[in-house]
C-alpha atoms as a PDB file:
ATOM      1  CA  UNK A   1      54.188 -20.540 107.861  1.00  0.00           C
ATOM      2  CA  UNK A   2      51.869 -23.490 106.424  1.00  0.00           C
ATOM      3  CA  UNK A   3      54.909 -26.053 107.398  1.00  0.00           C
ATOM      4  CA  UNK A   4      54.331 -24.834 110.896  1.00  0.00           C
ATOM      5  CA  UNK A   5      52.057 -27.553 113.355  1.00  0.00           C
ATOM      6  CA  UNK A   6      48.637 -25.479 114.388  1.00  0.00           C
ATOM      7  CA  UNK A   7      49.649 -26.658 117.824  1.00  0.00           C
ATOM      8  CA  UNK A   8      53.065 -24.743 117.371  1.00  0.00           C
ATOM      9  CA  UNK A   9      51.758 -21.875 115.549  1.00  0.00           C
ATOM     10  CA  UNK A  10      49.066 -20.990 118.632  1.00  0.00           C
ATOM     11  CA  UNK A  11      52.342 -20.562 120.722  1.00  0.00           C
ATOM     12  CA  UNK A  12      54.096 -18.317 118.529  1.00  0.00           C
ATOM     13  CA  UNK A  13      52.844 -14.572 117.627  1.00  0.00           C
ATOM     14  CA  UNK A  14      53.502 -13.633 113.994  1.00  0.00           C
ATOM     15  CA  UNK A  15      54.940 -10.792 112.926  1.00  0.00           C
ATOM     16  CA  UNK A  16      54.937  -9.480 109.718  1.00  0.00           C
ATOM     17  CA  UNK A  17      58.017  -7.275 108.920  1.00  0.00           C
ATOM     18  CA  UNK A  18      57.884  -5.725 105.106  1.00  0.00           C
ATOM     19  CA  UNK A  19      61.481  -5.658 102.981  1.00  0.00           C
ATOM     20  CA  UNK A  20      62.784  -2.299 103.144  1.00  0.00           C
ATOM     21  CA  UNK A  21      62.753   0.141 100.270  1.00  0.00           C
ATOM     22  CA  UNK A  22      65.806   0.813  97.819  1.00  0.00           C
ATOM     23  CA  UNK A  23      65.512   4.011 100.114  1.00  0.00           C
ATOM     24  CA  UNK A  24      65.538   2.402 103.183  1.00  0.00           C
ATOM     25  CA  UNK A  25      68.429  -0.065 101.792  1.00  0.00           C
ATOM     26  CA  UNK A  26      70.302   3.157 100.665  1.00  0.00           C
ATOM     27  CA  UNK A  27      70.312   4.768 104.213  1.00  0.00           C
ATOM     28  CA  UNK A  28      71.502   1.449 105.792  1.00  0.00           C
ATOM     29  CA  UNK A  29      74.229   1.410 103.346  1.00  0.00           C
ATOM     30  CA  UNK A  30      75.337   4.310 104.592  1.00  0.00           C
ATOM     31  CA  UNK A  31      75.267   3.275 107.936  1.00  0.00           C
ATOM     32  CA  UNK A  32      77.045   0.086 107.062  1.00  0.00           C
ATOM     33  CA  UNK A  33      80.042   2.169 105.390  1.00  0.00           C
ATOM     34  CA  UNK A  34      80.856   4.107 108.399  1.00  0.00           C
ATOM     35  CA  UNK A  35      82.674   0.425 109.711  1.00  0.00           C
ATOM     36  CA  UNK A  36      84.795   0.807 107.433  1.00  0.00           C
ATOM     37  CA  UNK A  37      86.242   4.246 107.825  1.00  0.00           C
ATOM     38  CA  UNK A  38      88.361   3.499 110.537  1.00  0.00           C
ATOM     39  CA  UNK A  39      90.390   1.420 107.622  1.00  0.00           C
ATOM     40  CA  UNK A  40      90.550   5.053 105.578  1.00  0.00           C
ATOM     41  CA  UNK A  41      87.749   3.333 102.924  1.00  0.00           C
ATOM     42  CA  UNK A  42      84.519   5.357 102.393  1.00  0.00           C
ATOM     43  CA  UNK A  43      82.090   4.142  99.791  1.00  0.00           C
ATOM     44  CA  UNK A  44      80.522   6.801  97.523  1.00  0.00           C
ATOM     45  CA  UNK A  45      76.609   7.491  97.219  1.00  0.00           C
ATOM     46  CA  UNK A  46      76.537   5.906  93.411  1.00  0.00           C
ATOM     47  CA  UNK A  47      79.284   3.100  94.645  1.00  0.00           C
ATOM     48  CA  UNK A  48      76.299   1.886  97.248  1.00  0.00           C
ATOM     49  CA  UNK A  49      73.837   2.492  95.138  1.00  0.00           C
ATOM     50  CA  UNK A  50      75.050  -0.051  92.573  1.00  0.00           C
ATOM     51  CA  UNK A  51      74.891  -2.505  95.507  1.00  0.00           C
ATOM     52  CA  UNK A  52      71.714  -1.892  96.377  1.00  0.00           C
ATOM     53  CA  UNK A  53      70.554  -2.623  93.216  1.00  0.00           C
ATOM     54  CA  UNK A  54      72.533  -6.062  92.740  1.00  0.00           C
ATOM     55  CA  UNK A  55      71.950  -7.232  96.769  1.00  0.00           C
ATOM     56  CA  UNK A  56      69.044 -10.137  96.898  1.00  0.00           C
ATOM     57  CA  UNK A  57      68.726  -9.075 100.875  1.00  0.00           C
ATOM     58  CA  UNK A  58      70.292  -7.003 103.467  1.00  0.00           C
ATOM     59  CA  UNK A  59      72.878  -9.853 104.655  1.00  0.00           C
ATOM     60  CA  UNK A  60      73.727 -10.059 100.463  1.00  0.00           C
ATOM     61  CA  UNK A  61      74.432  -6.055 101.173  1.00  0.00           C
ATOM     62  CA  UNK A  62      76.822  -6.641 103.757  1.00  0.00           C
ATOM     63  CA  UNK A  63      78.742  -9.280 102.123  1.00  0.00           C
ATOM     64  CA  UNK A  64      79.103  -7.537  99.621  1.00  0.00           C
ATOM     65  CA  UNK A  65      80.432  -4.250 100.971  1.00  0.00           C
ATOM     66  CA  UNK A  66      82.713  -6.488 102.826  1.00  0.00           C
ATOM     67  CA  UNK A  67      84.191  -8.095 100.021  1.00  0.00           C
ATOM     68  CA  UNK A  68      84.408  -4.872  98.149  1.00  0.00           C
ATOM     69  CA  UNK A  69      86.429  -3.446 101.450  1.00  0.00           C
ATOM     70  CA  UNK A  70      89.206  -6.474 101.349  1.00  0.00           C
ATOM     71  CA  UNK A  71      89.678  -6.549  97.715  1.00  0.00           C
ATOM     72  CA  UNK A  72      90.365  -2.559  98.059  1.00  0.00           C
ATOM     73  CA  UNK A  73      92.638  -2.697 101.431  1.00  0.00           C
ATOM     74  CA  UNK A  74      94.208  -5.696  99.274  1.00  0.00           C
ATOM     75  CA  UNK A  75      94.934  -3.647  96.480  1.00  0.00           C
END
């Protein structure tokens, strides 16, 4: 925010959003799988929470479910 002009800034309202929990991340997960059913691919509980664990962000999650979803409708 300190790269942002004061005269900018006094136009904008900030609003601070905390990261979500490896909880929070989990349950999204899970939401994020259910895309994929229609395909006949369902990701387990442990399988999502290993990519919780290695995701930087929640974009990073979805990638990498994504990925994970080709390489198994590849194979």
């Amino acid at each position: 925010l300190g790269a942002i002009s004061p005269a900018l800034m006094s136009r904008l309202r900030v609003v601070p959003v905390r990261p979500p929990t490896k909880e929070e991340c989990q349950g999204i997960a899970r939401g994020l799988s259910g895309q994929y059913e229609k395909y006949g691919l369902t990701f387990s509980d442990e399988t999502l929470a290993v990519l919780v664990e290695q995701a930087i962000d929640l974009r990073d999650l979805q990638r990498m479910m994504r990925d994970a979803a080709g390489r198994a409708l590849y194979e």
